[in-house]
PDB file of N, CA and C in Angstrom:
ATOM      1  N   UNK A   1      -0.665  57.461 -17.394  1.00  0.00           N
ATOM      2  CA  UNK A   1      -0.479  57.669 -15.971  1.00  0.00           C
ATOM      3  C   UNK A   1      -0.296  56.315 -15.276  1.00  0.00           C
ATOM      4  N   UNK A   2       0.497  56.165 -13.951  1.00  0.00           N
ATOM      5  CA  UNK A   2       1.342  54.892 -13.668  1.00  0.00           C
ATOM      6  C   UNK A   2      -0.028  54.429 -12.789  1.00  0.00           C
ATOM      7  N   UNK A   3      -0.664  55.037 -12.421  1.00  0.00           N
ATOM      8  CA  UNK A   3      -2.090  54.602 -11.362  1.00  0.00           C
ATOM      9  C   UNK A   3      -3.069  54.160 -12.055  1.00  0.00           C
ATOM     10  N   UNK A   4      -3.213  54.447 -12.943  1.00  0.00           N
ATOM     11  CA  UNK A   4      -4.034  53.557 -14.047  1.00  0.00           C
ATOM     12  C   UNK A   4      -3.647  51.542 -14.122  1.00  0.00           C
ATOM     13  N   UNK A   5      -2.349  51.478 -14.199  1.00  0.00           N
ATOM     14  CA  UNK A   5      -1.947  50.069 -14.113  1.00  0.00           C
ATOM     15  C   UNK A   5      -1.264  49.426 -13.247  1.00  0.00           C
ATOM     16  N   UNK A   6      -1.019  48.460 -12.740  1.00  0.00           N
ATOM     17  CA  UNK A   6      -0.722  47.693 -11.317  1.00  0.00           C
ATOM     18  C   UNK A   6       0.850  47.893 -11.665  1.00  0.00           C
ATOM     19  N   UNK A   7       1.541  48.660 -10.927  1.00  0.00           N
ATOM     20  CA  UNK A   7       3.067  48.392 -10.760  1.00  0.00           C
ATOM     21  C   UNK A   7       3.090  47.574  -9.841  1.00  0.00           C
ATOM     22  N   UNK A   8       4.587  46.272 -10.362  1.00  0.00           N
ATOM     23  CA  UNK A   8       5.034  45.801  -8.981  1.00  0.00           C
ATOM     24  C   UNK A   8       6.115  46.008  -9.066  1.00  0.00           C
ATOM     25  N   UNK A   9       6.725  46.526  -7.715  1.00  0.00           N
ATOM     26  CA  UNK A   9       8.412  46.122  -7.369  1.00  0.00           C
ATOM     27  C   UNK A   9       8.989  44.925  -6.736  1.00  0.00           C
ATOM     28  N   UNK A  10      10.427  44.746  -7.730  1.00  0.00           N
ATOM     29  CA  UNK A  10      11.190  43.765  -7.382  1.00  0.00           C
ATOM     30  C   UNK A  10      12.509  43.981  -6.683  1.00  0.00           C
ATOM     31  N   UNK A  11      12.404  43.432  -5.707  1.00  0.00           N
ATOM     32  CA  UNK A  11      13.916  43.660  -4.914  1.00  0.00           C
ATOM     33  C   UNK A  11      14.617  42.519  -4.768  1.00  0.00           C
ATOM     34  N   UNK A  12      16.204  42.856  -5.406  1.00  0.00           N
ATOM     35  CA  UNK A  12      16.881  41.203  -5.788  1.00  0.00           C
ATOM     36  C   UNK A  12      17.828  41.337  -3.994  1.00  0.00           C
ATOM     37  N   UNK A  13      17.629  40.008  -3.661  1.00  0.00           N
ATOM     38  CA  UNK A  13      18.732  39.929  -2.702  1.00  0.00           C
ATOM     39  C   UNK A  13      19.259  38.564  -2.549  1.00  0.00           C
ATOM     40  N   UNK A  14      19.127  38.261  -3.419  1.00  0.00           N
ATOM     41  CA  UNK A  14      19.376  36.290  -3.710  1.00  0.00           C
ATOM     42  C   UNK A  14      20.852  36.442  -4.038  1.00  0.00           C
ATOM     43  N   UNK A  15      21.403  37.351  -4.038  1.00  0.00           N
ATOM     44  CA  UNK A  15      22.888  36.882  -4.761  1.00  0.00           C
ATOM     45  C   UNK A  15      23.617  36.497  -3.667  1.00  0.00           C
ATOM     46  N   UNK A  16      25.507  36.330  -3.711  1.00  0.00           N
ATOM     47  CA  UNK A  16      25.798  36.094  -2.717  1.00  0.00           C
ATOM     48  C   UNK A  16      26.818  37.010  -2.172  1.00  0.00           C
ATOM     49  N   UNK A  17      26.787  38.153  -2.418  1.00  0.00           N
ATOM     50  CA  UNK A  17      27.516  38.621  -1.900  1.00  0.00           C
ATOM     51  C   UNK A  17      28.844  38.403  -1.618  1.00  0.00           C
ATOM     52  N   UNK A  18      29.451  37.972  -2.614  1.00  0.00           N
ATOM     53  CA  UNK A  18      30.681  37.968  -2.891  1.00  0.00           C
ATOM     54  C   UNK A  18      32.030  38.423  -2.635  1.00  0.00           C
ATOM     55  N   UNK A  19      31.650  39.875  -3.359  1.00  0.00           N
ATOM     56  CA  UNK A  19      32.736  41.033  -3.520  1.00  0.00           C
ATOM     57  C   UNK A  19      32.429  41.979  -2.273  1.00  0.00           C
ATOM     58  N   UNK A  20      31.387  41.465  -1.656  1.00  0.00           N
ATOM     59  CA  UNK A  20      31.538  41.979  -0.056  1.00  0.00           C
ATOM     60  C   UNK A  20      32.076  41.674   0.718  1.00  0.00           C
ATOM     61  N   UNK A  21      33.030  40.358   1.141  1.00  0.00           N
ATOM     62  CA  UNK A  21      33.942  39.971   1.730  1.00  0.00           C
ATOM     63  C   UNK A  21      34.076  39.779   3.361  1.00  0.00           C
ATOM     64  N   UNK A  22      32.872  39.477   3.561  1.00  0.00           N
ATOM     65  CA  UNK A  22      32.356  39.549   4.941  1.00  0.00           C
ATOM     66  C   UNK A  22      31.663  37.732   4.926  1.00  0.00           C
ATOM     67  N   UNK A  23      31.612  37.441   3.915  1.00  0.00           N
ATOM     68  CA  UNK A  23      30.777  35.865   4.352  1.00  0.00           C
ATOM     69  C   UNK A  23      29.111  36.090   4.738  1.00  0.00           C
ATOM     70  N   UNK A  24      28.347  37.012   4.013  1.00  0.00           N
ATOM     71  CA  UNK A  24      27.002  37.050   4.810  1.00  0.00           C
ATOM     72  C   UNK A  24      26.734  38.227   3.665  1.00  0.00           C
ATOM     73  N   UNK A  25      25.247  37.815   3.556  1.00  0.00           N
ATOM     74  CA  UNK A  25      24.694  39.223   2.486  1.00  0.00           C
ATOM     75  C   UNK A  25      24.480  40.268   3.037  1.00  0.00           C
ATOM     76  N   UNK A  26      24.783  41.128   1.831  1.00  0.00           N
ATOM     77  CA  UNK A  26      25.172  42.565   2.174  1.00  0.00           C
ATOM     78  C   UNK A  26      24.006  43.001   2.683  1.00  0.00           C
ATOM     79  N   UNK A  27      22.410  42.463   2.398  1.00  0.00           N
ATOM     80  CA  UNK A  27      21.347  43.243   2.316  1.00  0.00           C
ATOM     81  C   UNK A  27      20.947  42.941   3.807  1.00  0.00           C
ATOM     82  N   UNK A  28      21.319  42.594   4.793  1.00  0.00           N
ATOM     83  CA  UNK A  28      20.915  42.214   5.982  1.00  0.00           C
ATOM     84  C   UNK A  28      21.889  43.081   7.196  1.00  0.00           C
ATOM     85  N   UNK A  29      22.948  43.800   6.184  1.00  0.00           N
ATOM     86  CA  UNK A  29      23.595  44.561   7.276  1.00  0.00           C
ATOM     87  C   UNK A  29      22.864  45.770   7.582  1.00  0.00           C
ATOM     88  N   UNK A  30      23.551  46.388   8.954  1.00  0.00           N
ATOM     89  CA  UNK A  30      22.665  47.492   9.348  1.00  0.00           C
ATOM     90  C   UNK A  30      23.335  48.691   9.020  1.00  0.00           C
ATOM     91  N   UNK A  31      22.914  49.820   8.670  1.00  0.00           N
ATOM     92  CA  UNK A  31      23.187  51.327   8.710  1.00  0.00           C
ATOM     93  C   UNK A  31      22.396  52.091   9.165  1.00  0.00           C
ATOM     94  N   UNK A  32      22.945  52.906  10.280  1.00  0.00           N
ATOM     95  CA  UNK A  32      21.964  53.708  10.832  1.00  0.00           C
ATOM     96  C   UNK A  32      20.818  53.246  11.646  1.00  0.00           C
ATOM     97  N   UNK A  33      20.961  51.810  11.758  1.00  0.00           N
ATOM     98  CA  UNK A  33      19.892  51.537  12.772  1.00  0.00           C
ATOM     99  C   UNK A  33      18.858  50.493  11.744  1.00  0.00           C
ATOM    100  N   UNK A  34      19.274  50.304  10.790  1.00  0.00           N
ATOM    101  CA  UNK A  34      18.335  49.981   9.295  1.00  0.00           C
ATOM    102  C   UNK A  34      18.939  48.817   8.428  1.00  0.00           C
ATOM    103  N   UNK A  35      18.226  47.851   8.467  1.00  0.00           N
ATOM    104  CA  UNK A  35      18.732  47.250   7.328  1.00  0.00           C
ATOM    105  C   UNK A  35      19.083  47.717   5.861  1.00  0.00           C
ATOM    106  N   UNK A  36      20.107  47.150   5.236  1.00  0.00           N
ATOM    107  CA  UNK A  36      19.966  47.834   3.519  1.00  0.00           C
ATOM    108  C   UNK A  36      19.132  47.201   2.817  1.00  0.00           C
ATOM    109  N   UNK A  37      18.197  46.442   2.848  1.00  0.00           N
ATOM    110  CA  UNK A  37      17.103  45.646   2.348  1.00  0.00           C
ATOM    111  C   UNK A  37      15.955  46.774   2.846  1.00  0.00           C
ATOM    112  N   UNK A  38      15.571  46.892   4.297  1.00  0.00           N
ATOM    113  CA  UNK A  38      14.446  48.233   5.023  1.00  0.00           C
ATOM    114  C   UNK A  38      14.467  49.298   4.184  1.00  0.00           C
ATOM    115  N   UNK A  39      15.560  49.395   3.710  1.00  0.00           N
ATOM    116  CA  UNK A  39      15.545  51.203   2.990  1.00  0.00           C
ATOM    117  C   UNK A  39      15.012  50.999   2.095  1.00  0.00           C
ATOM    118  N   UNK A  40      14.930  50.180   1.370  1.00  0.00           N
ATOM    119  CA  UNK A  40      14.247  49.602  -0.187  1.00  0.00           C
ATOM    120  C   UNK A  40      13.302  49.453   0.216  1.00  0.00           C
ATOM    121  N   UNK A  41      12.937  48.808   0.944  1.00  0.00           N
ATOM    122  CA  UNK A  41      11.201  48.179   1.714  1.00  0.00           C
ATOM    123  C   UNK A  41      10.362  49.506   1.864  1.00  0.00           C
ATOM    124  N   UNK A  42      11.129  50.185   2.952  1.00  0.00           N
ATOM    125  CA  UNK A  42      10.320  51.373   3.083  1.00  0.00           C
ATOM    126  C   UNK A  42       9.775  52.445   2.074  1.00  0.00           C
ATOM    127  N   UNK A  43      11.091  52.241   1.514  1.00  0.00           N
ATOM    128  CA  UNK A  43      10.745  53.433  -0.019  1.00  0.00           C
ATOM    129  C   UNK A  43       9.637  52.905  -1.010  1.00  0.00           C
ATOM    130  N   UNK A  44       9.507  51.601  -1.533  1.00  0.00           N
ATOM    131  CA  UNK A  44       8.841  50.959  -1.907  1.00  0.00           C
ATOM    132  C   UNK A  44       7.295  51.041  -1.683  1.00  0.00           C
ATOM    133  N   UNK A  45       7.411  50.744   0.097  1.00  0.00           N
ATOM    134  CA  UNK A  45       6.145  50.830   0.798  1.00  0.00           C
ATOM    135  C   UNK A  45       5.556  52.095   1.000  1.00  0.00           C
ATOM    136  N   UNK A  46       6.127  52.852   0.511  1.00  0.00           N
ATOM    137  CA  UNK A  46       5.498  54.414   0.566  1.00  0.00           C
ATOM    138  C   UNK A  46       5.326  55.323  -0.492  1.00  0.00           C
ATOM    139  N   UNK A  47       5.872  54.518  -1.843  1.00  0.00           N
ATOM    140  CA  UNK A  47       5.439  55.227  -2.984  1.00  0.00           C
ATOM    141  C   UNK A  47       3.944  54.604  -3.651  1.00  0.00           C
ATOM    142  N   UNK A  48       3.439  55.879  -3.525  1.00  0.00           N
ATOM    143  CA  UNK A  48       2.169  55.636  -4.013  1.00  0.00           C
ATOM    144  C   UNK A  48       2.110  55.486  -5.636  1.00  0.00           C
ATOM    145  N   UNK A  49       2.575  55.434  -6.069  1.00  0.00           N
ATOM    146  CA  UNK A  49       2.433  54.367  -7.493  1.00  0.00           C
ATOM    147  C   UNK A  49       2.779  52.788  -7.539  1.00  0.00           C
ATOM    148  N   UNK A  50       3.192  52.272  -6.605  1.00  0.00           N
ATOM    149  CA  UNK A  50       3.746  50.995  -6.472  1.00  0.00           C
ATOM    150  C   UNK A  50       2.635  50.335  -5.504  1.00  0.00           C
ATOM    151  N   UNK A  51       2.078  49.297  -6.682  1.00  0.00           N
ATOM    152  CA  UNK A  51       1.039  48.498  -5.986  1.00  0.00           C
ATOM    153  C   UNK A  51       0.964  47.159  -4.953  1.00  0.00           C
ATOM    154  N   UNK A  52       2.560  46.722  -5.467  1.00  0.00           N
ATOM    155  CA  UNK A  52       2.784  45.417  -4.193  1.00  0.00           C
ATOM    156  C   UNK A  52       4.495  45.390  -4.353  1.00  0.00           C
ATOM    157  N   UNK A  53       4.765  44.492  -3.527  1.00  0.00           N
ATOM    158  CA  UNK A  53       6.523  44.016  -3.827  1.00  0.00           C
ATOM    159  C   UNK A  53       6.768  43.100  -3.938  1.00  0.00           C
ATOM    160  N   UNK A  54       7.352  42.358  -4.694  1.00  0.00           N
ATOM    161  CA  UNK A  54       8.482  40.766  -4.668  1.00  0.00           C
ATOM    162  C   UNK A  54       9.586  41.071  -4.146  1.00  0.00           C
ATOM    163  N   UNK A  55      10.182  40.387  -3.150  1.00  0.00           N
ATOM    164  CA  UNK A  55      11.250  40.298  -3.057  1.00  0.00           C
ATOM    165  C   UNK A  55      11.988  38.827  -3.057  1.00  0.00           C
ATOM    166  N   UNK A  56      12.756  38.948  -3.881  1.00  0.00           N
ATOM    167  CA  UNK A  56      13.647  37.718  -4.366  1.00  0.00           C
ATOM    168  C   UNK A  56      14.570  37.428  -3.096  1.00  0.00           C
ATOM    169  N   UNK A  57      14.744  36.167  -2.678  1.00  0.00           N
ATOM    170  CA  UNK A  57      15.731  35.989  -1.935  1.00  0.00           C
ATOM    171  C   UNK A  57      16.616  34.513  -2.298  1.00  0.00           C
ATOM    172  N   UNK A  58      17.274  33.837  -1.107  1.00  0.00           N
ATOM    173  CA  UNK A  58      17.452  32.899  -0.819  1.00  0.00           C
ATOM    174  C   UNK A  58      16.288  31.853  -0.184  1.00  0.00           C
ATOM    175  N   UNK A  59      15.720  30.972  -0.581  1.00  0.00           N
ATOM    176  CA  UNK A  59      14.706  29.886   0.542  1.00  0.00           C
ATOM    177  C   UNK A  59      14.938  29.918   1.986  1.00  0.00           C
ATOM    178  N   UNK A  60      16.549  30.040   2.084  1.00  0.00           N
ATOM    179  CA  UNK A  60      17.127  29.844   3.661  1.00  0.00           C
ATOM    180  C   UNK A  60      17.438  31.109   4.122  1.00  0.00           C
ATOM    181  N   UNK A  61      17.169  32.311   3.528  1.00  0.00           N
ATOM    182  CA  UNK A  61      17.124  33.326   3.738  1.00  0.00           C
ATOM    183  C   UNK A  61      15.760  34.521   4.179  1.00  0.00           C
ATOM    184  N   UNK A  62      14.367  33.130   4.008  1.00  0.00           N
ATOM    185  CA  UNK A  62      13.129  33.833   3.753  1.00  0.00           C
ATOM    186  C   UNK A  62      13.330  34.687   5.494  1.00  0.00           C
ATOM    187  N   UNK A  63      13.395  33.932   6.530  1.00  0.00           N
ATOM    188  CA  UNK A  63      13.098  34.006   7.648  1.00  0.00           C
ATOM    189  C   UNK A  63      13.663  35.254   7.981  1.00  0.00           C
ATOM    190  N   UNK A  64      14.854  35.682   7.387  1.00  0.00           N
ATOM    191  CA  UNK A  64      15.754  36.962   7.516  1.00  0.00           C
ATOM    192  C   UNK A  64      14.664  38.392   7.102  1.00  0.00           C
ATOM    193  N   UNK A  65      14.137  37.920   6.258  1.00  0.00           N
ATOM    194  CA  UNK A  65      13.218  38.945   5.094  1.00  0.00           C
ATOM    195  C   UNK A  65      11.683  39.032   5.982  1.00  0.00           C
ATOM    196  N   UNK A  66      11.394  37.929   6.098  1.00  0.00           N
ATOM    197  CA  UNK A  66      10.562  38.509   7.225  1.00  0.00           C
ATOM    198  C   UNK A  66      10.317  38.705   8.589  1.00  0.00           C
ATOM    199  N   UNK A  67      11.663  38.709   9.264  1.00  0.00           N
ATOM    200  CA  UNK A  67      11.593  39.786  10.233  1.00  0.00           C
ATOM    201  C   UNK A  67      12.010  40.915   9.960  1.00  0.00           C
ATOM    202  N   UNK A  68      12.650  40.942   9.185  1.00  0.00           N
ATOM    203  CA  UNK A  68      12.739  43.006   7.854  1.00  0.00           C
ATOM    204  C   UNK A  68      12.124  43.578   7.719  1.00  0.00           C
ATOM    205  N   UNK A  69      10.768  42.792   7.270  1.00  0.00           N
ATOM    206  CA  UNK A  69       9.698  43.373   6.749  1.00  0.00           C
ATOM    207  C   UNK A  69       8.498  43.739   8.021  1.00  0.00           C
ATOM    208  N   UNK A  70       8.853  42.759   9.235  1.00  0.00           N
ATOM    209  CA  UNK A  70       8.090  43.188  10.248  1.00  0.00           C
ATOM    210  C   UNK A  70       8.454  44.714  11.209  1.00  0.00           C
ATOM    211  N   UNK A  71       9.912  44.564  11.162  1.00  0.00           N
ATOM    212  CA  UNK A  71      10.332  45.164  11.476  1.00  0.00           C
ATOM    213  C   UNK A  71      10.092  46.969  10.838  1.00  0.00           C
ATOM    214  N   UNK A  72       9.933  46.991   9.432  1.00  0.00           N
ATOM    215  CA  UNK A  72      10.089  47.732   8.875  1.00  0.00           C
ATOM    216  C   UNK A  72       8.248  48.326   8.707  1.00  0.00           C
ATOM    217  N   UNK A  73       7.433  46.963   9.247  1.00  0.00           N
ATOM    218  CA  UNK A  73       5.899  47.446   9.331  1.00  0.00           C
ATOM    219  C   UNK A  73       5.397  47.976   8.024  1.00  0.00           C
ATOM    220  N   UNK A  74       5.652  46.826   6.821  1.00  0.00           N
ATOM    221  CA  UNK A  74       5.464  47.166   5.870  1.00  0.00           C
ATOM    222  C   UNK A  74       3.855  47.168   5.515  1.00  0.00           C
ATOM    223  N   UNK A  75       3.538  47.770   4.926  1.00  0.00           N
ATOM    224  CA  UNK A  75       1.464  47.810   4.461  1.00  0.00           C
ATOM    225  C   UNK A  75       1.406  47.187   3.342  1.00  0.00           C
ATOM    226  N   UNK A  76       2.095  47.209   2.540  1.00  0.00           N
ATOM    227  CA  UNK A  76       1.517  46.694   1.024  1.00  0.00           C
ATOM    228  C   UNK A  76       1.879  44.880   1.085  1.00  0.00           C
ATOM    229  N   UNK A  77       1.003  44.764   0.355  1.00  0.00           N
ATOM    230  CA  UNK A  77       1.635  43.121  -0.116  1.00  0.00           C
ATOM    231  C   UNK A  77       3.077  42.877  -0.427  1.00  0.00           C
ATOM    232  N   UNK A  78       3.573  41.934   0.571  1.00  0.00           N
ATOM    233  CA  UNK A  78       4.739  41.481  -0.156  1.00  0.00           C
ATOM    234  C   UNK A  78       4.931  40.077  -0.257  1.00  0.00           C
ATOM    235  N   UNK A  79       5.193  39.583  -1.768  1.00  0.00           N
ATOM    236  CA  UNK A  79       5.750  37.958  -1.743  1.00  0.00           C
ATOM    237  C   UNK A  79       7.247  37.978  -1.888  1.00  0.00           C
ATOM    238  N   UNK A  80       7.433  37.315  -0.934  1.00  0.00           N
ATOM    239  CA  UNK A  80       8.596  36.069  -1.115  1.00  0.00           C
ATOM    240  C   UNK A  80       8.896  35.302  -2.431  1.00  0.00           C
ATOM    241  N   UNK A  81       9.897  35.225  -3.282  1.00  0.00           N
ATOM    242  CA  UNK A  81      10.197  34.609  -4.642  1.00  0.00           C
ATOM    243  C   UNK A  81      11.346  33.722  -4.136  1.00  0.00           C
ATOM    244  N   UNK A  82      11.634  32.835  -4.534  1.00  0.00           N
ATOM    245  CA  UNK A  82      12.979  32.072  -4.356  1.00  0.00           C
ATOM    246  C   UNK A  82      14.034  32.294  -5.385  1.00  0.00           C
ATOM    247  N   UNK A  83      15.083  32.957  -5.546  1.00  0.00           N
ATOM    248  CA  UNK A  83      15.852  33.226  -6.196  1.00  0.00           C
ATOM    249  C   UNK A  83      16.529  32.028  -6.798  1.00  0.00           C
ATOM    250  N   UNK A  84      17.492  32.504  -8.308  1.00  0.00           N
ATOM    251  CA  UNK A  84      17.864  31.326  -9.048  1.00  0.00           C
ATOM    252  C   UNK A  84      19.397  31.252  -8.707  1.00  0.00           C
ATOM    253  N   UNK A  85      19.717  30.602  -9.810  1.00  0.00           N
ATOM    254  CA  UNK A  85      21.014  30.714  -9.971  1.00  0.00           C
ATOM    255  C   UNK A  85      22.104  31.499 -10.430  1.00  0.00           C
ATOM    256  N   UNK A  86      21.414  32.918 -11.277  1.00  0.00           N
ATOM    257  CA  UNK A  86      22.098  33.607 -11.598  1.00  0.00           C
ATOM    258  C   UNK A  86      21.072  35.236 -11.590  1.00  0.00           C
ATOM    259  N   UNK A  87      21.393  36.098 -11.709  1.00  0.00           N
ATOM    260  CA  UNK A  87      20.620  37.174 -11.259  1.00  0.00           C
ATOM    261  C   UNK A  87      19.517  37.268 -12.264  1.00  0.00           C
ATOM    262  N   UNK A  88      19.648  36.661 -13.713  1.00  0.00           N
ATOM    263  CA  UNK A  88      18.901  36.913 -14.896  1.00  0.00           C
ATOM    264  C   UNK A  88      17.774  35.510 -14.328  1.00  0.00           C
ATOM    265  N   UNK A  89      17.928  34.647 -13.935  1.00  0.00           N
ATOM    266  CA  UNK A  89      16.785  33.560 -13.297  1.00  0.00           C
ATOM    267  C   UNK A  89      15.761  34.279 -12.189  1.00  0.00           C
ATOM    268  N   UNK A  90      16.908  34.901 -11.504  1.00  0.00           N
ATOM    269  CA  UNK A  90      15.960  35.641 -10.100  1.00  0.00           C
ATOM    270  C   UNK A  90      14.939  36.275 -10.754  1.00  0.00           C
ATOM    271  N   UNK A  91      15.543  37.432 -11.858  1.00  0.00           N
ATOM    272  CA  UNK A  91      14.334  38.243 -12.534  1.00  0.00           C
ATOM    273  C   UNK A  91      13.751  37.954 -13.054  1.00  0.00           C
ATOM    274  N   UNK A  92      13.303  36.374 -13.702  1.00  0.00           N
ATOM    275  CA  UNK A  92      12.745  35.827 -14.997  1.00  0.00           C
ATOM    276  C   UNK A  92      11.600  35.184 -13.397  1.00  0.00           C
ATOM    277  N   UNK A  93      12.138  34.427 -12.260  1.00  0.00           N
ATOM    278  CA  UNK A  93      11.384  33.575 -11.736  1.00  0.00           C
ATOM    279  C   UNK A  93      10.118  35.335 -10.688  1.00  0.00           C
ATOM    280  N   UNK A  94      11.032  36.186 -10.554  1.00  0.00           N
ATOM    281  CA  UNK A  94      10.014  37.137 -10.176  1.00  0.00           C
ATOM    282  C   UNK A  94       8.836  37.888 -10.837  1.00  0.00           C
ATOM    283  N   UNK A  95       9.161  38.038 -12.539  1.00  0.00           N
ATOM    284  CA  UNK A  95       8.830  38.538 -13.703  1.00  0.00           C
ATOM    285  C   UNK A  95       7.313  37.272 -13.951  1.00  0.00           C
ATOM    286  N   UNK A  96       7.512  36.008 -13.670  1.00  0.00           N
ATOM    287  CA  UNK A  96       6.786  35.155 -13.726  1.00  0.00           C
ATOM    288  C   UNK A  96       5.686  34.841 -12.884  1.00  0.00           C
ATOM    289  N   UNK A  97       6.014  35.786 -11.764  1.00  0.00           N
ATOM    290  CA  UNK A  97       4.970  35.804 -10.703  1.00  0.00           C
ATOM    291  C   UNK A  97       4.304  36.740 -10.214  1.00  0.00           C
ATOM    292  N   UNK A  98       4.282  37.617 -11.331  1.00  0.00           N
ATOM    293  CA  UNK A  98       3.260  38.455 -11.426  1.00  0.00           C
ATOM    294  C   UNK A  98       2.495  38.952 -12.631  1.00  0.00           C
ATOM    295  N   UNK A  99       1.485  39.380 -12.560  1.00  0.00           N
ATOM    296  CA  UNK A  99       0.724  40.100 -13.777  1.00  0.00           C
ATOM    297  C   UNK A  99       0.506  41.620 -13.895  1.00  0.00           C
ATOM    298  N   UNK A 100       1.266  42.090 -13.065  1.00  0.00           N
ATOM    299  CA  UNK A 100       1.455  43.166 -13.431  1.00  0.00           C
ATOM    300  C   UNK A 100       2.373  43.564 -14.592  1.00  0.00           C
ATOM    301  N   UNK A 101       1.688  44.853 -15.020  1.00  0.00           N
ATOM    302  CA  UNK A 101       1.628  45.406 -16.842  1.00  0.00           C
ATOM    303  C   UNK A 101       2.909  46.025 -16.526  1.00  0.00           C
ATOM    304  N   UNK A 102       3.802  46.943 -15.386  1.00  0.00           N
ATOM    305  CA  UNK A 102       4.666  47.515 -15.305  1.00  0.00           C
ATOM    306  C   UNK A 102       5.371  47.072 -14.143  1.00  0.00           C
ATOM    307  N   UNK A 103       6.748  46.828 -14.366  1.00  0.00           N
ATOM    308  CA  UNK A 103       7.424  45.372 -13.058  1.00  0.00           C
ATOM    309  C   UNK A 103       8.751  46.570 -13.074  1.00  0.00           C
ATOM    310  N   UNK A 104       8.786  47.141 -11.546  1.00  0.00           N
ATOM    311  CA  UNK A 104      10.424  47.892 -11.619  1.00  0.00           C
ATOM    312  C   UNK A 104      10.927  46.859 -10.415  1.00  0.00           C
ATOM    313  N   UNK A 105      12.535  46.823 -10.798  1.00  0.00           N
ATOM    314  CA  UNK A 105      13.561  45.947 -10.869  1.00  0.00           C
ATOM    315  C   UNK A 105      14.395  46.511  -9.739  1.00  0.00           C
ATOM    316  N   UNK A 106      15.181  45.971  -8.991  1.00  0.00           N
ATOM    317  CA  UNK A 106      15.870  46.963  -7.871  1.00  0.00           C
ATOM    318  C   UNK A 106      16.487  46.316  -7.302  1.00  0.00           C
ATOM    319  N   UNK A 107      18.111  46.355  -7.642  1.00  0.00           N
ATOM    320  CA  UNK A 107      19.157  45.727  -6.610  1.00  0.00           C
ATOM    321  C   UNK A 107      18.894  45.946  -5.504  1.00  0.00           C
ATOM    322  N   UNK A 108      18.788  45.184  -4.516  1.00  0.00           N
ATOM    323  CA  UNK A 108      18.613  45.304  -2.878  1.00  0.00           C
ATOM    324  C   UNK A 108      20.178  46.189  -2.410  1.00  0.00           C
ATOM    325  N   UNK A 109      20.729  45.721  -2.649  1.00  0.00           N
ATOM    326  CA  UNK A 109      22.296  46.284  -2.566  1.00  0.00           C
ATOM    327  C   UNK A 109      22.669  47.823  -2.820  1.00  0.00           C
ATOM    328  N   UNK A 110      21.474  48.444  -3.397  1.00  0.00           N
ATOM    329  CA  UNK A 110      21.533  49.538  -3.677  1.00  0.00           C
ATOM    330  C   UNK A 110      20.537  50.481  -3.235  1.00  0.00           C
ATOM    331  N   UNK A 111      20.495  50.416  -2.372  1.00  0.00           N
ATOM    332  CA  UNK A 111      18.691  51.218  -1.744  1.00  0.00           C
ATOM    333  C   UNK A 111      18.431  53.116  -1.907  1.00  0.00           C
ATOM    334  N   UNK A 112      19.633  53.291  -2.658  1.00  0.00           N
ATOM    335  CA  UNK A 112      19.349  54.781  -2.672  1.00  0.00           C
ATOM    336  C   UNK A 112      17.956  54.838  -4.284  1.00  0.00           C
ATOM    337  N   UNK A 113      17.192  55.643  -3.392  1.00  0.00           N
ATOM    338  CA  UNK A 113      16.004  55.451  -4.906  1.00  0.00           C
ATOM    339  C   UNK A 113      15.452  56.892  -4.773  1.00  0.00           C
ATOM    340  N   UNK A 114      16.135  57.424  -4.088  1.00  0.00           N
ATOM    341  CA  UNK A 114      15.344  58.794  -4.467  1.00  0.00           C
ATOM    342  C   UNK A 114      16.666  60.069  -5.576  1.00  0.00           C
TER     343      UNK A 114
END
């Protein structure tokens, strides 16, 4: 049973958004009134098997993430990770900063989780 051991979630948003073609990460745009980073936050912050969150970003991006997260009135713990250079660093430098026994992984870019 998943309540027995500390899950943490990871939400990547360090990349650069590229193939979005707008000049600005995707995870900071709004839908519906919502960031696409919030929808992850929230879902996150309300599943009761999930014991805290990382979210990976940019350094120059922290300030973005936490007004997201204020905004979004999150309850659980969340750290800030500084993202790498390639998406497999982001997950190795988030993977490293925690001790939790079960670590789920989660493109920010993709917030549908139900």
């Amino acid at each position: 049973m998943l309540k027995e051991k500390k899950v943490t979630a990871v939400i990547l948003v360090a990349g650069n958004s590229t193939r979005y073609g707008k000049n600005r990460n995707k995870n900071f745009e709004r839908i519906h009134g919502k960031t696409v980073l919030g929808y992850s936050l929230k879902e996150f912050d309300q599943n009761l098997s999930i014991d805290d969150i990382l979210v990976v970003a940019k350094k120059d991006e922290f300030s973005q993430v936490q007004e997201i997260l204020k905004e979004e009135n999150v309850k659980k713990k969340v750290t800030l990770i500084p993202g790498g250079e390639t998406r497999k660093e982001s997950v190795y430098h988030a993977i490293q900063s925690t001790d939790a026994p079960i670590v789920m992984i989660q493109d920010g870019a993709r917030p549908g989780l139900k």
